[in-house]
Protein backbone atom coordinates (compact mmCIF):
# COMPACT_ATOMS: atom_id res chain seq x y z
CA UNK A 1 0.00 0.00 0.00
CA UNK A 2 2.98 2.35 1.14
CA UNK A 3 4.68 1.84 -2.30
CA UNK A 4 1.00 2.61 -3.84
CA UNK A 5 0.78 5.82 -2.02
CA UNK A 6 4.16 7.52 -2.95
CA UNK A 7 3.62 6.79 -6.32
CA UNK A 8 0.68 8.67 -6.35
CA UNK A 9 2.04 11.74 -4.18
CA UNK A 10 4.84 11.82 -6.66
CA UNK A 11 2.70 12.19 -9.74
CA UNK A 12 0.64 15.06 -8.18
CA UNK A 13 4.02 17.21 -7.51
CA UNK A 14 4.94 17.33 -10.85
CA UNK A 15 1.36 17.56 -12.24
CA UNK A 16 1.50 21.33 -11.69
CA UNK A 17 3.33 21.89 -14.64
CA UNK A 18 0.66 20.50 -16.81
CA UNK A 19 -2.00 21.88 -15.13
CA UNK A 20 -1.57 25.10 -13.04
CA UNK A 21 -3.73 26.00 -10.18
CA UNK A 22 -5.10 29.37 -10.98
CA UNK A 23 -5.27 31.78 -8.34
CA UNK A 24 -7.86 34.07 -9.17
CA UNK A 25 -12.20 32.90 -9.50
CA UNK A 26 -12.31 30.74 -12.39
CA UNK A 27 -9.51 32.22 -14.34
CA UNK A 28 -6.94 29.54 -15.64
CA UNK A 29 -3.41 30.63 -16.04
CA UNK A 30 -2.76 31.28 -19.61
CA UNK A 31 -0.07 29.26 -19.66
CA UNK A 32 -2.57 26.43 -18.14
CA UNK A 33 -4.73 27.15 -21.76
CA UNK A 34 -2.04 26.89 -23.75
CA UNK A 35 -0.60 23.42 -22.63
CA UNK A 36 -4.24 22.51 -23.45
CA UNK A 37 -2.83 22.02 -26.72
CA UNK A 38 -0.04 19.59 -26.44
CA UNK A 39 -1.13 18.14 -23.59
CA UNK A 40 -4.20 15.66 -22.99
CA UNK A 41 -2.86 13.37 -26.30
CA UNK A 42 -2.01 9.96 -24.67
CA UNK A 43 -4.05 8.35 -21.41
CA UNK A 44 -0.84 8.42 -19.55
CA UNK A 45 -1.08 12.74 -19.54
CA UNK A 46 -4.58 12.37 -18.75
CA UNK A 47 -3.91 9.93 -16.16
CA UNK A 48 -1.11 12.96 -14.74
CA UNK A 49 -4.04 15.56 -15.11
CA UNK A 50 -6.51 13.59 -13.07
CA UNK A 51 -4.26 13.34 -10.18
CA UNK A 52 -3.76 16.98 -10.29
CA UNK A 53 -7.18 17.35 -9.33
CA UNK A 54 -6.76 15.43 -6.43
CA UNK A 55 -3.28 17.51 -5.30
CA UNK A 56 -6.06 20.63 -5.26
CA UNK A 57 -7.45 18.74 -2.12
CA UNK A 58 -4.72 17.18 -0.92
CA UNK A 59 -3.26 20.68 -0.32
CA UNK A 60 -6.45 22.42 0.67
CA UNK A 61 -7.24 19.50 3.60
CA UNK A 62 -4.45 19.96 6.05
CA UNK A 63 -5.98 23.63 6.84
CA UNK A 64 -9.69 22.69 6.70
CA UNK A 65 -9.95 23.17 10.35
CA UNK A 66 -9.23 26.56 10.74
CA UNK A 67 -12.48 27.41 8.60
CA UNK A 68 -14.85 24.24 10.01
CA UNK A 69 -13.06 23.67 13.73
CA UNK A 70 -12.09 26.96 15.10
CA UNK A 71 -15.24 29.04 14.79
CA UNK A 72 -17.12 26.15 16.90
CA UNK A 73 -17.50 25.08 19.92
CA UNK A 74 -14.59 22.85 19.69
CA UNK A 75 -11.43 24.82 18.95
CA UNK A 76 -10.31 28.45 19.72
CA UNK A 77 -6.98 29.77 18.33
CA UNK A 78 -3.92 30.25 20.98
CA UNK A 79 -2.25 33.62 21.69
CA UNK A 80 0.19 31.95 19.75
CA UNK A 81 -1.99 32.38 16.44
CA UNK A 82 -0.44 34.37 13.55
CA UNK A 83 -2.90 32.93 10.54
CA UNK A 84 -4.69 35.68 9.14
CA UNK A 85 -8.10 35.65 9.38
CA UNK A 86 -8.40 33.10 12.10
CA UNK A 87 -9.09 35.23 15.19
CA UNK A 88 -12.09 36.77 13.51
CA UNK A 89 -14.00 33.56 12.83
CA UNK A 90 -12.92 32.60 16.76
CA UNK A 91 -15.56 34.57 17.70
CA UNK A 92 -17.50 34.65 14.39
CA UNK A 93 -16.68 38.47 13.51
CA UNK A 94 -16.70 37.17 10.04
CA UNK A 95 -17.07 39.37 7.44
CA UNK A 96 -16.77 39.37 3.48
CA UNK A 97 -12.47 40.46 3.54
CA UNK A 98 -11.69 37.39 5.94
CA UNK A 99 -8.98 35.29 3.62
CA UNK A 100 -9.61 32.07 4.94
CA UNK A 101 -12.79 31.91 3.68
CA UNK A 102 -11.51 33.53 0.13
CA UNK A 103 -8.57 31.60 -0.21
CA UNK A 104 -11.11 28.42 0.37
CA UNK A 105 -13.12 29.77 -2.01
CA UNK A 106 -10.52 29.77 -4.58
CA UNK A 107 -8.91 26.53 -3.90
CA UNK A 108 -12.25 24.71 -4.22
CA UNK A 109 -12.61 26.28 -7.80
CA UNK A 110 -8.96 25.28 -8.39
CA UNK A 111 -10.25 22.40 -8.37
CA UNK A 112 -13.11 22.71 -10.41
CA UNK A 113 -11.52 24.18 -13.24
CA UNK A 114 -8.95 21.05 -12.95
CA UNK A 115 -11.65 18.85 -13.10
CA UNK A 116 -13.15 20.52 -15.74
CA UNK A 117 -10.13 20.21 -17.85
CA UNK A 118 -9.89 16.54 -17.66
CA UNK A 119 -13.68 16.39 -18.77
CA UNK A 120 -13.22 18.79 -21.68
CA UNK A 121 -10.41 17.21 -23.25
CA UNK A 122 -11.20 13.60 -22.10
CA UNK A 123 -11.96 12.57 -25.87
CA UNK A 124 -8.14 13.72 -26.85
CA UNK A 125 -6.51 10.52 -26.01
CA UNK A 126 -6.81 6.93 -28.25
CA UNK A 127 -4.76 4.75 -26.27
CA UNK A 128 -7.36 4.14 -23.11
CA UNK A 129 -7.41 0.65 -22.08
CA UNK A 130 -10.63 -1.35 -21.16
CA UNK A 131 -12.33 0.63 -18.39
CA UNK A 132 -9.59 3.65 -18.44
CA UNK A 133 -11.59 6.42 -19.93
CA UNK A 134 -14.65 6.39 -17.65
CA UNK A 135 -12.76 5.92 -14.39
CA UNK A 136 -10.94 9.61 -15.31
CA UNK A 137 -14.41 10.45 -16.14
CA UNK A 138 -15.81 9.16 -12.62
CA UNK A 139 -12.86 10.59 -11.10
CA UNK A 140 -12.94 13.97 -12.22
CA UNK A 141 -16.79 14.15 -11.36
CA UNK A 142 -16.56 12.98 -8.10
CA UNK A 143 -13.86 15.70 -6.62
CA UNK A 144 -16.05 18.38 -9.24
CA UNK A 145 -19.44 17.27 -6.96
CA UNK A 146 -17.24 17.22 -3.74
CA UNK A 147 -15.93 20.51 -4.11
CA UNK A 148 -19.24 21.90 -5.40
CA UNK A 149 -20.82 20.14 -1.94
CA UNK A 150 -18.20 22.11 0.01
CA UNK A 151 -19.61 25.42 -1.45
CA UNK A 152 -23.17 25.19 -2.04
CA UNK A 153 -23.20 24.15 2.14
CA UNK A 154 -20.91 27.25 3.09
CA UNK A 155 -22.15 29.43 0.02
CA UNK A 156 -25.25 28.95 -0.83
CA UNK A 157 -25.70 29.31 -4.82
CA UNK A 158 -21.97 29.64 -6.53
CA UNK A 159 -21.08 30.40 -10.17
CA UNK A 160 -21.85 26.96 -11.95
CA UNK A 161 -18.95 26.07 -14.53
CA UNK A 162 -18.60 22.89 -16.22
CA UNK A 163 -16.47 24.40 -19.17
CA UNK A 164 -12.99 26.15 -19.50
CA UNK A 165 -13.86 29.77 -19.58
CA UNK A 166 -11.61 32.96 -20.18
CA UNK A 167 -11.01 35.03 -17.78
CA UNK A 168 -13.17 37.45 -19.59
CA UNK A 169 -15.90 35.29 -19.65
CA UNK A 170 -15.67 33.79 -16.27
CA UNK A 171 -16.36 37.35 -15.09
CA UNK A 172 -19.93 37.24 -16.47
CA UNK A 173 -21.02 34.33 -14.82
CA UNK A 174 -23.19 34.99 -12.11
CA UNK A 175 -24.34 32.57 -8.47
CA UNK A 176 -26.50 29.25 -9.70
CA UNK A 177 -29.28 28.67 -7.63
CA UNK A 178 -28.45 26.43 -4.26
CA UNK A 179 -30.59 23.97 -6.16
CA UNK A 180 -29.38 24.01 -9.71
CA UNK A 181 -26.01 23.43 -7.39
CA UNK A 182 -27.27 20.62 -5.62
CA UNK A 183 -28.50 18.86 -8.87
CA UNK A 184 -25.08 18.98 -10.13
CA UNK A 185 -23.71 17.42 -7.50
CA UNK A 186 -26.04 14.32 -7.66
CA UNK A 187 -25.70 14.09 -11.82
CA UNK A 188 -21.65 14.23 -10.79
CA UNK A 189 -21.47 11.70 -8.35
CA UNK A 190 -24.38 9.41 -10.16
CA UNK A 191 -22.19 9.33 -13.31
CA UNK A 192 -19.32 8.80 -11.12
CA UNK A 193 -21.48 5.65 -9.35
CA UNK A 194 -21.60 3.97 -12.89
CA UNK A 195 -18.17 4.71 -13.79
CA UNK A 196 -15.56 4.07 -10.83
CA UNK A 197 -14.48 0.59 -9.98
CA UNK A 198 -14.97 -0.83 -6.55
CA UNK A 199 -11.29 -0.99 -5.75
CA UNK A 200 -8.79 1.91 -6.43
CA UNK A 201 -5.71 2.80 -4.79
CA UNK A 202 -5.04 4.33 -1.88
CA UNK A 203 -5.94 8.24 -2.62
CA UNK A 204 -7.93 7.71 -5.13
CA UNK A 205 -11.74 7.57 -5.28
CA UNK A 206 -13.72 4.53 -5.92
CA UNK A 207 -17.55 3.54 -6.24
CA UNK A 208 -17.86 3.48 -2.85
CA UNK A 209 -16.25 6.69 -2.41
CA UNK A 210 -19.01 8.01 -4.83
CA UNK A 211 -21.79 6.66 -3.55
CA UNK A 212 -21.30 7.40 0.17
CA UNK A 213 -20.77 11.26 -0.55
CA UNK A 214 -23.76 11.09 -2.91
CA UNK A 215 -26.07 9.63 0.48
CA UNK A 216 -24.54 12.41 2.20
CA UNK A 217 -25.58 14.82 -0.02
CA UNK A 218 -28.76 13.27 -0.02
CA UNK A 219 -28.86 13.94 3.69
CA UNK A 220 -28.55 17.35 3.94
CA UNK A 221 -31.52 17.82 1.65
CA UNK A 222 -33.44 15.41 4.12
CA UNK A 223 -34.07 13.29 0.82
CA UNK A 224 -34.51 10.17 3.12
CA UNK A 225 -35.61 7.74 0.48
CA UNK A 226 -32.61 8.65 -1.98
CA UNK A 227 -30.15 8.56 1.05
CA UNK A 228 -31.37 4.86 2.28
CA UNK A 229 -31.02 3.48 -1.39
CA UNK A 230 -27.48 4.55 -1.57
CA UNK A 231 -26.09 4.40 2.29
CA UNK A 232 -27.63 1.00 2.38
CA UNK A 233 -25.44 -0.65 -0.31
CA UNK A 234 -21.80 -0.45 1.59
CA UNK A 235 -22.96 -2.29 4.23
CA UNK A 236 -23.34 -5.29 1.56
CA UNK A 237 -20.77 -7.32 -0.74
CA UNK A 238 -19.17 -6.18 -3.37
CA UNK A 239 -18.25 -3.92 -0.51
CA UNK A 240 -16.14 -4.35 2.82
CA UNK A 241 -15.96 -1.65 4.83
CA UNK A 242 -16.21 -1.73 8.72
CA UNK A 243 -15.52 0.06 11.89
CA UNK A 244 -11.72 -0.85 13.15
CA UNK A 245 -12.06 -3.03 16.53
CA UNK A 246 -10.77 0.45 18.56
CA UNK A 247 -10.82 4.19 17.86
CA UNK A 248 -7.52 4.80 17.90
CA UNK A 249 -6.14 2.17 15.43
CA UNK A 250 -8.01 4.54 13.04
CA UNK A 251 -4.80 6.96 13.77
CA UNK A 252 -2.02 5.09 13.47
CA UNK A 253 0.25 5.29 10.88
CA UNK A 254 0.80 2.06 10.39
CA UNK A 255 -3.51 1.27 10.06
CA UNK A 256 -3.77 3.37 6.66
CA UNK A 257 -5.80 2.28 4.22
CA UNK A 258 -8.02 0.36 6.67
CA UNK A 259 -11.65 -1.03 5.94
CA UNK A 260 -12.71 1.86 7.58
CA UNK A 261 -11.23 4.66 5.25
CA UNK A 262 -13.55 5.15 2.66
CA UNK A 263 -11.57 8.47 0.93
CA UNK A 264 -8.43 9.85 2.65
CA UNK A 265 -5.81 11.94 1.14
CA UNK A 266 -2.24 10.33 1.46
CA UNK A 267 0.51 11.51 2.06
CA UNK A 268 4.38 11.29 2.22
CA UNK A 269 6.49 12.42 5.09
CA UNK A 270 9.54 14.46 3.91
CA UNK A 271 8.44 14.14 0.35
CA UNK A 272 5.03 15.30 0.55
CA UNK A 273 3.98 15.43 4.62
CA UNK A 274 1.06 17.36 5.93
CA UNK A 275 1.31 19.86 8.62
CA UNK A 276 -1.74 19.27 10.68
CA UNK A 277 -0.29 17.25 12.76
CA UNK A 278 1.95 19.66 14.07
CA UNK A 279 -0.44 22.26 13.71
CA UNK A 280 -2.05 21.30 17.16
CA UNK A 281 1.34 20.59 18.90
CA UNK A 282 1.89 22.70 22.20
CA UNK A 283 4.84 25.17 21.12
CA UNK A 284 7.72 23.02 23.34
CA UNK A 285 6.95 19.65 21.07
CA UNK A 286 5.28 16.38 22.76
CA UNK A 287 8.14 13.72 23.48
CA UNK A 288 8.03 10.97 20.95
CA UNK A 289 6.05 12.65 18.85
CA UNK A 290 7.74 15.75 17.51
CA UNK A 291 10.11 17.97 18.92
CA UNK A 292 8.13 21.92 18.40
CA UNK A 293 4.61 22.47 17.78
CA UNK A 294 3.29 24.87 16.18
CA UNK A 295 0.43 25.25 19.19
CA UNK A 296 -2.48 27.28 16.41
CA UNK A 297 -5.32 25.90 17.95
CA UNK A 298 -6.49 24.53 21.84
CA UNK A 299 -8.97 22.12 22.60
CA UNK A 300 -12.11 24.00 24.35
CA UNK A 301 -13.50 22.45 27.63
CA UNK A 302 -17.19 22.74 25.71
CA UNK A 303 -15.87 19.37 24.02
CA UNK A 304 -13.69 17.86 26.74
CA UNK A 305 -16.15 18.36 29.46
CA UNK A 306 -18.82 15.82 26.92
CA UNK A 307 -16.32 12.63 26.74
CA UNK A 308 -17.48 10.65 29.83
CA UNK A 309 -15.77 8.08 31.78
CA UNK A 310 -15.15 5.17 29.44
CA UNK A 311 -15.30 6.78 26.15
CA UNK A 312 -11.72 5.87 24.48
CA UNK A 313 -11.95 8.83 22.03
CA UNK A 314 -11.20 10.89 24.13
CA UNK A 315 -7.78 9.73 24.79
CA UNK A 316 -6.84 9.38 20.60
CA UNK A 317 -8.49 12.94 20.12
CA UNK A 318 -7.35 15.72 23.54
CA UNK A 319 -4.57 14.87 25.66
CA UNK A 320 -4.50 16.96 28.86
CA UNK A 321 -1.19 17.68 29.96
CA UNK A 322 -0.50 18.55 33.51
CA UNK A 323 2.39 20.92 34.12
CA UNK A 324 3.71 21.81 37.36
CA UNK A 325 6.47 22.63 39.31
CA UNK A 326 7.82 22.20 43.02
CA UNK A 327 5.53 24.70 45.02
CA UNK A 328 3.27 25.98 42.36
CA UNK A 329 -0.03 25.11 41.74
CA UNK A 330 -0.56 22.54 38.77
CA UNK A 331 -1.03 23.84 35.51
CA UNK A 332 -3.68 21.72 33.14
CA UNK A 333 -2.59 22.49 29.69
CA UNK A 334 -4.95 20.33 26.93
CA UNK A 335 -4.05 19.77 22.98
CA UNK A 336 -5.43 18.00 20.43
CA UNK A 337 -3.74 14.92 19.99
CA UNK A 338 -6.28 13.19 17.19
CA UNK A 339 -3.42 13.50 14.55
CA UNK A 340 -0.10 13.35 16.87
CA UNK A 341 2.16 10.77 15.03
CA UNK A 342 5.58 10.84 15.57
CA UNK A 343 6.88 12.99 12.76
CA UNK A 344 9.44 15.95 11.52
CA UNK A 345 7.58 19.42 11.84
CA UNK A 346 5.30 20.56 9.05
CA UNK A 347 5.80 17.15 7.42
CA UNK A 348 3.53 14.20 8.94
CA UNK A 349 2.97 11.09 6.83
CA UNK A 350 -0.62 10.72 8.68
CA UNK A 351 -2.93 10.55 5.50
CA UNK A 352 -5.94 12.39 6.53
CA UNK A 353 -9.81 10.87 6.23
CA UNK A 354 -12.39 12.79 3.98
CA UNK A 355 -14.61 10.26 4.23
CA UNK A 356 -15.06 7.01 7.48
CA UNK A 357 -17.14 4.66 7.75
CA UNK A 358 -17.82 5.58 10.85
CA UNK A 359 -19.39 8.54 9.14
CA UNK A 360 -21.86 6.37 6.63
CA UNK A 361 -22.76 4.58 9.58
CA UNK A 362 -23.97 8.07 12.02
CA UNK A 363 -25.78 9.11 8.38
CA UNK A 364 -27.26 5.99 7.87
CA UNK A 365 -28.66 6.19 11.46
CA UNK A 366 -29.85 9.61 10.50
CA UNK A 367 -31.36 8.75 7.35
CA UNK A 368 -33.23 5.81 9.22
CA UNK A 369 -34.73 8.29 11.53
CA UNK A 370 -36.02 10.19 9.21
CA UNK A 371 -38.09 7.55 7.76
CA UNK A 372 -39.88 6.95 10.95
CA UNK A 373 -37.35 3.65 11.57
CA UNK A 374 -36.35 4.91 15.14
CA UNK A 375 -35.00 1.06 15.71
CA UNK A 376 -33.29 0.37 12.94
CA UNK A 377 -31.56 4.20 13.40
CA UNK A 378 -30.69 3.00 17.60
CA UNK A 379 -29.08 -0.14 15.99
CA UNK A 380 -26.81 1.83 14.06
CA UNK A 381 -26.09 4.81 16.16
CA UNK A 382 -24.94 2.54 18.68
CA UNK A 383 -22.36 0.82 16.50
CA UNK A 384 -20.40 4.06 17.13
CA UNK A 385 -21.36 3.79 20.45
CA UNK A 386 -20.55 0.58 21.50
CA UNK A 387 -17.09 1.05 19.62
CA UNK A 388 -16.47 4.38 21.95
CA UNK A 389 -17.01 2.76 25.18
CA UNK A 390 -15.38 -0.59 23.93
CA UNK A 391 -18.71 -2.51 25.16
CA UNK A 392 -22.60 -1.68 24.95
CA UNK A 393 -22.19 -0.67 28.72
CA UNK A 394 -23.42 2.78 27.79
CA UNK A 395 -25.58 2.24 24.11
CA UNK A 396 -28.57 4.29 23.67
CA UNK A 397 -32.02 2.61 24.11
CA UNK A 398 -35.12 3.79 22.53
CA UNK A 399 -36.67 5.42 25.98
CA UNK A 400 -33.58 8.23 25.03
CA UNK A 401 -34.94 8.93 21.62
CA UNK A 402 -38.85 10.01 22.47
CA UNK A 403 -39.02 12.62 20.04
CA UNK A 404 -36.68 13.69 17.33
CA UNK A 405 -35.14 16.80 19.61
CA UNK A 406 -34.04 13.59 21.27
CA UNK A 407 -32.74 11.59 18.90
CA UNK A 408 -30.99 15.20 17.03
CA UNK A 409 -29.66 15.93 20.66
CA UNK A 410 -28.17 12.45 20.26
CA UNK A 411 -27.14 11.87 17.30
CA UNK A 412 -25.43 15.24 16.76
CA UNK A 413 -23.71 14.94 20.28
CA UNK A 414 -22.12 11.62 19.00
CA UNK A 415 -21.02 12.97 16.00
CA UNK A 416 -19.33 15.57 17.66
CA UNK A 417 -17.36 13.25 20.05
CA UNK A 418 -16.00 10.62 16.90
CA UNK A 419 -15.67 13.82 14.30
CA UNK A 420 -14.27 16.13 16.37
CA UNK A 421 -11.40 18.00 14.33
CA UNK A 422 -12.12 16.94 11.32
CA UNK A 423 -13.85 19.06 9.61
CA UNK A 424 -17.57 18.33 10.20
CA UNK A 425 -17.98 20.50 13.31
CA UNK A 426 -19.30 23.92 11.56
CA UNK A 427 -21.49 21.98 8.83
CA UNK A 428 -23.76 20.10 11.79
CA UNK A 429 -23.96 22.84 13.80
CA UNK A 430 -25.39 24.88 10.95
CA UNK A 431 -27.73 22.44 9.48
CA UNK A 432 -28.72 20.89 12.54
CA UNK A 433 -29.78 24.71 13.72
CA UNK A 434 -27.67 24.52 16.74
CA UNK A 435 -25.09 27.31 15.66
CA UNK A 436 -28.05 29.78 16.74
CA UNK A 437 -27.73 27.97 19.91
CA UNK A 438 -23.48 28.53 20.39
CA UNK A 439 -23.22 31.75 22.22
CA UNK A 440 -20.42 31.08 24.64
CA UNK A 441 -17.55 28.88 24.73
CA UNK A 442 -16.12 27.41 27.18
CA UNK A 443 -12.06 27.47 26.52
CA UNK A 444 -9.56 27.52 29.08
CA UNK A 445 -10.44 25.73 31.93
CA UNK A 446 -8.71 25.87 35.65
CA UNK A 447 -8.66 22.41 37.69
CA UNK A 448 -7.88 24.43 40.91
CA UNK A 449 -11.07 26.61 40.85
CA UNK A 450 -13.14 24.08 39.02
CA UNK A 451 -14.14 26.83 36.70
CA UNK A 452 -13.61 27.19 32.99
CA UNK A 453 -12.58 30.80 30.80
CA UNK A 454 -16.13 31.81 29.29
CA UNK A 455 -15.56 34.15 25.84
CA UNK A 456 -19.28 35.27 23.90
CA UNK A 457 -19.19 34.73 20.45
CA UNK A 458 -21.32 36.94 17.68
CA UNK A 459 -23.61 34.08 16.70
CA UNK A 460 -26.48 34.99 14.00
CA UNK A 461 -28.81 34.07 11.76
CA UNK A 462 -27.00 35.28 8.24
CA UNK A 463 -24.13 32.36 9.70
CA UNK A 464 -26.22 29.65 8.26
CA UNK A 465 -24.12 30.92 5.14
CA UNK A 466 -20.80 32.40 4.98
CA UNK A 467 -20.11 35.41 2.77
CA UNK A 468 -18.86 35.45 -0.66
CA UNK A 469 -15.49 36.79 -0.34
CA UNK A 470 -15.36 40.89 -1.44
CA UNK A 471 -12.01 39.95 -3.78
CA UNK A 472 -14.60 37.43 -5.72
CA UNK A 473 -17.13 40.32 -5.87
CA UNK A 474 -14.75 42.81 -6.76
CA UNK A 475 -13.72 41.48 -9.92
CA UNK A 476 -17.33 41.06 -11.36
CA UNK A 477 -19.57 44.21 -9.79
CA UNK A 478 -23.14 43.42 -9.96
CA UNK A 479 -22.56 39.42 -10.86
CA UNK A 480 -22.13 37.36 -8.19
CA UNK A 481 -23.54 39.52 -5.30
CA UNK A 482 -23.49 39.02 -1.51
CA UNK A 483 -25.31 36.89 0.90
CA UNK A 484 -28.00 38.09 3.44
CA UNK A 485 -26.34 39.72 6.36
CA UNK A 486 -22.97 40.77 4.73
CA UNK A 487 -23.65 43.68 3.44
C-alpha cells in the first residue's frame, strides 16, 4: 500500500506543470490554456491531469480546520496564532475580507476548473485501455461534486462552470441557484457511481467513495428515500468496509488504508507530509512525537467536558497535559492529539480521512430516523457507540430517543465526540440549527477553581451561510452579489 501511495504523491508534484492552479475565480493561467494544446494526447497525460485534481485537495485539507473547527465550539486559536483571518472567525466576527474563507473559495474552484479540464479534453486521447476512460471520467466528477458540496453548504448558490472559460468570460457568470447546485452534485457523483471501480488505490476515489458522498448529499436535503437506497449498499458485498475493533487504530500510521477509510488523502512524510499534525502541537513539542509544535489551535472544555468516563476517544483525540512545578499550583494544559504521530515538523505522513465509515454509519442512522425507523436508526447509532465505550455498557435505548429533539440531541452529540477536528464541526452545527444555539464557549479551563474561561461569540442568523469573499465580488460588480447579512 505504502509503495502505492508515494507513487501517487509523486505524480501530483509534478502535475502542476501540466495543469496550473489558478489563483484568481475561475480564471486559468494562460499558460494552463495553452498546454491545453499539447497536452491531454495519450491516457498516460490524462492519467497525470486527473491526479492533479486530487493535489487541489490534498493541499487544501491539512488547513480545513481553521475554517470548520475553530469558529465552533470545539477549537479556539492560541495567543500563539499568527494565521490571518483566524481570530475573527474565533468569535464569528466574520465578514466578506476574511482570507480564509476567500482563499477556500478559490482553492475549491482550483479544483473545479482542474476537473473541468480533464472532462473537456477527455476525448483527446486513443490509447485508453478497457475501463480507463470512464474511471478519469468518474474521477474527475466525483472531486467536481465534492468541491461543489463544500460550497453550495458554506455558500449557498456559486457560479456553476462545467467548461474552461476565459477570464473574460468567467467574469460574467453569475451565483447558480443552491438547487441548480445541488442537482449537479447528484448528476456528478451518479455518473461517477456507474463509472468508478470498486477498488482503487489508496488516494484515489472509488464507487464506494461516490456513492457514500452522494447519500450524504442526499442527507442534507433530508431526501430520506434517496439517502437509504445509496447508504444501504456499503454495508453489503461487493463492498467491505467496517468500523476498526478500537478508535484509535483509526490513527495510526501504520492502520492506513483500513476497511474503515472510505476516501483519505495520502501523504508522504519528507516528500510530501502534511502539517496538521503539528499544527495542534503545544509550542515546546510532545516527546516521541515531535520535537516543536506549532500550538495554532487549543482544545475548548465545551468538548472535553462531553467525553465521559469510558469513552476511548477521548484519549486518541485531547490529551491533557499537567504541568507543574515544586511549590506551584498545577497547571492543566490540553491539545489536540487526534493527529499526533511521531513525525518531523510541518511534514507528517498521517494521510488524513475525507470520508469514514464511521461517518456512513452516524448518516445511515440519521437517514433511518427520518423515515420513521427509530430502531433500525438506535441499531446503528450505537455501532459508534458501543465502539467508543469498547462494550454496549453505555448504548442508547429507545426510551432516550422520544421525540426527534431527542434523537438530534443524540445523534449530533455523538457525531461531535467521533468527528471532532475533522472538519464536520461547523457543517452540523449549521444544518442541525444549533449554531443559533453557540453563544459562549467554554475554553480555558482551571482544575484548581473548578471553573472554565467563558468568551461570547457573535452568533447569528446570516451564519447559516458564509459570505462570498469581497475579492470574488470585486472582480465582477453586480454578478455574483453578496449573501443576506454581509452587506
Amino acid at each position: 500500500m505504502k509503495r502505492n501511495k508515494i507513487y501517487i504523491i509523486g505524480s501530483l508534484m509534478t502535475i502542476l506543470s501540466f495543469s496550473a492552479c489558478q489563483k484568481e475565480l475561475l480564471e486559468p493561467n494562460p499558460e494552463s490554456i495553452l498546454t491545453t494544446k499539447n497536452f491531454y494526447q495519450v491516457s498516460k497525460d490524462m492519467d497525470k491531469a486527473v491526479l492533479g485534481v486530487y493535489n487541489g485537495l490534498q493541499s487544501r485539507k491539512p488547513t480545513d480546520y481553521l475554517l470548520f473547527e475553530i469558529p465552533t465550539d470545539n477549537l479556539y486559536a492560541s495567543t500563539n496564532t499568527s494565521v490571518s483571518g483566524a481570530n475573527a472567525l474565533d468569535v464569528l466576527a466574520i465578514t466578506p475580507d476574511n482570507e480564509l474563507i476567500a482563499d477556500f473559495w478559490a482553492a475549491n474552484y482550483s479544483i473545479i476548473f482542474r476537473a473541468n479540464a480533464v472532462l473537456n479534453n477527455i476525448d483527446k486521447p486513443s490509447d485508453y485501455k478497457a475501463g480507463e476512460k470512464d474511471q478519469y471520467i468518474g474521477e474527475a466528477k466525483f472531486m467536481r461534486a465534492l468541491s461543489y458540496f463544500e460550497m453550495v453548504r458554506l455558500f449557498a448558490g456559486v457560479p456553476n462552470v462545467t467548461t474552461l472559460l476565459s477570464a473574460e468570460e468567467a467574469r460574467t457568470v453569475p451565483r447558480a441557484s443552491e438547487t441548480d447546485i445541488y442537482n449537479l452534485v447528484i448528476d456528478d457523483l451518479k455518473d461517477a457511481v456507474k463509472k468508478l471501480p470498486v477498488t482503487m488505490v489508496a488516494g484515489r476515489a472509488s464507487k464506494g467513495a461516490a456513492i457514500a458522498l452522494l447519500g450524504k448529499v442526499y442527507v442534507y436535503q433530508k431526501k430520506w428515500v434517496e439517502a437509504e437506497e445509496q447508504l444501504s449498499q456499503l454495508f453489503k458485498a461487493p463492498f467491505s468496509y467496517a468500523l476498526v475493533n478500537s478508535f484509535a487504530d483509526f490513527w495510526k500510521l501504520t492502520n492506513e488504508n483500513s476497511k474503515e477509510s472510505v476516501f483519505a488523502m495520502p501523504y508522504v512524510a519528507g516528500s510530501n507530509g502534511q502539517n496538521l499534525s503539528t499544527a495542534f502541537i503545544p509550542n515546546g513539542g510532545v516527546e516521541g512525537i515531535v520535537s516543536r509544535g506549532a500550538e495554532v489551535a487549543l482544545p475548548s472544555w465545551s468538548l472535553n467536558k462531553l467525553y465521559i468516563a469510558g469513552d476511548t476517544r477521548k484519549a486518541s483525540t485531547i490529551t491533557d497535559m499537567l504541568i507543574s512545578k515544586i511549590g506551584d499550583a498545577p497547571l492543566w494544559y490540553p491539545y489536540v492529539s487526534k493527529y499526533a504521530v511521531k513525525h518531523d515538523y510541518g511534514t507528517s505522513g498521517l494521510d488524513l480521512p475525507v470520508i469514514r465509515f464511521a461517518d456512513v454509519i452516524l448518516l445511515y442512522a440519521e437517514t433511518l430516523y427520518g423515515l420513521n425507523r427509530p430502531s433500525d436508526a438506535l441499531l446503528e447509532l450505537n455501532k459508534v457507540r458501543e465502539r467508543a465505550f469498547a462494550g454496549p455498557s453505555k448504548n442508547y435505548i429507545l426510551s432516550d430517543i422520544v421525540s426527534p429533539a431527542d434523537f438530534s440531541d443524540k445523534l449530533f452529540l455523538e457525531r461531535r465526540l467521533e468527528f471532532a477536528y475533522e472538519s464536520e464541526r461547523w457543517y452540523d452545527l449549521v444544518r442541525s440549527g444549533k449554531y443559533l444555539n453557540f453563544t459562549s464557549e467554554e475554553r480555558a479551563y482551571n482544575p484548581n477553581t473548578g471553573t472554565a474561561l467563558t468568551v461570547p461569540v457573535a452568533t447569528k442568523a446570516a451564519l447559516k451561510y458564509l459570505p462570498i469573499p469581497q475579492k470574488e465580488i470585486d472582480k465582477a460588480p453586480d454578478v455574483l452579489g453578496q449573501n443576506d447579512g454581509y452587506n
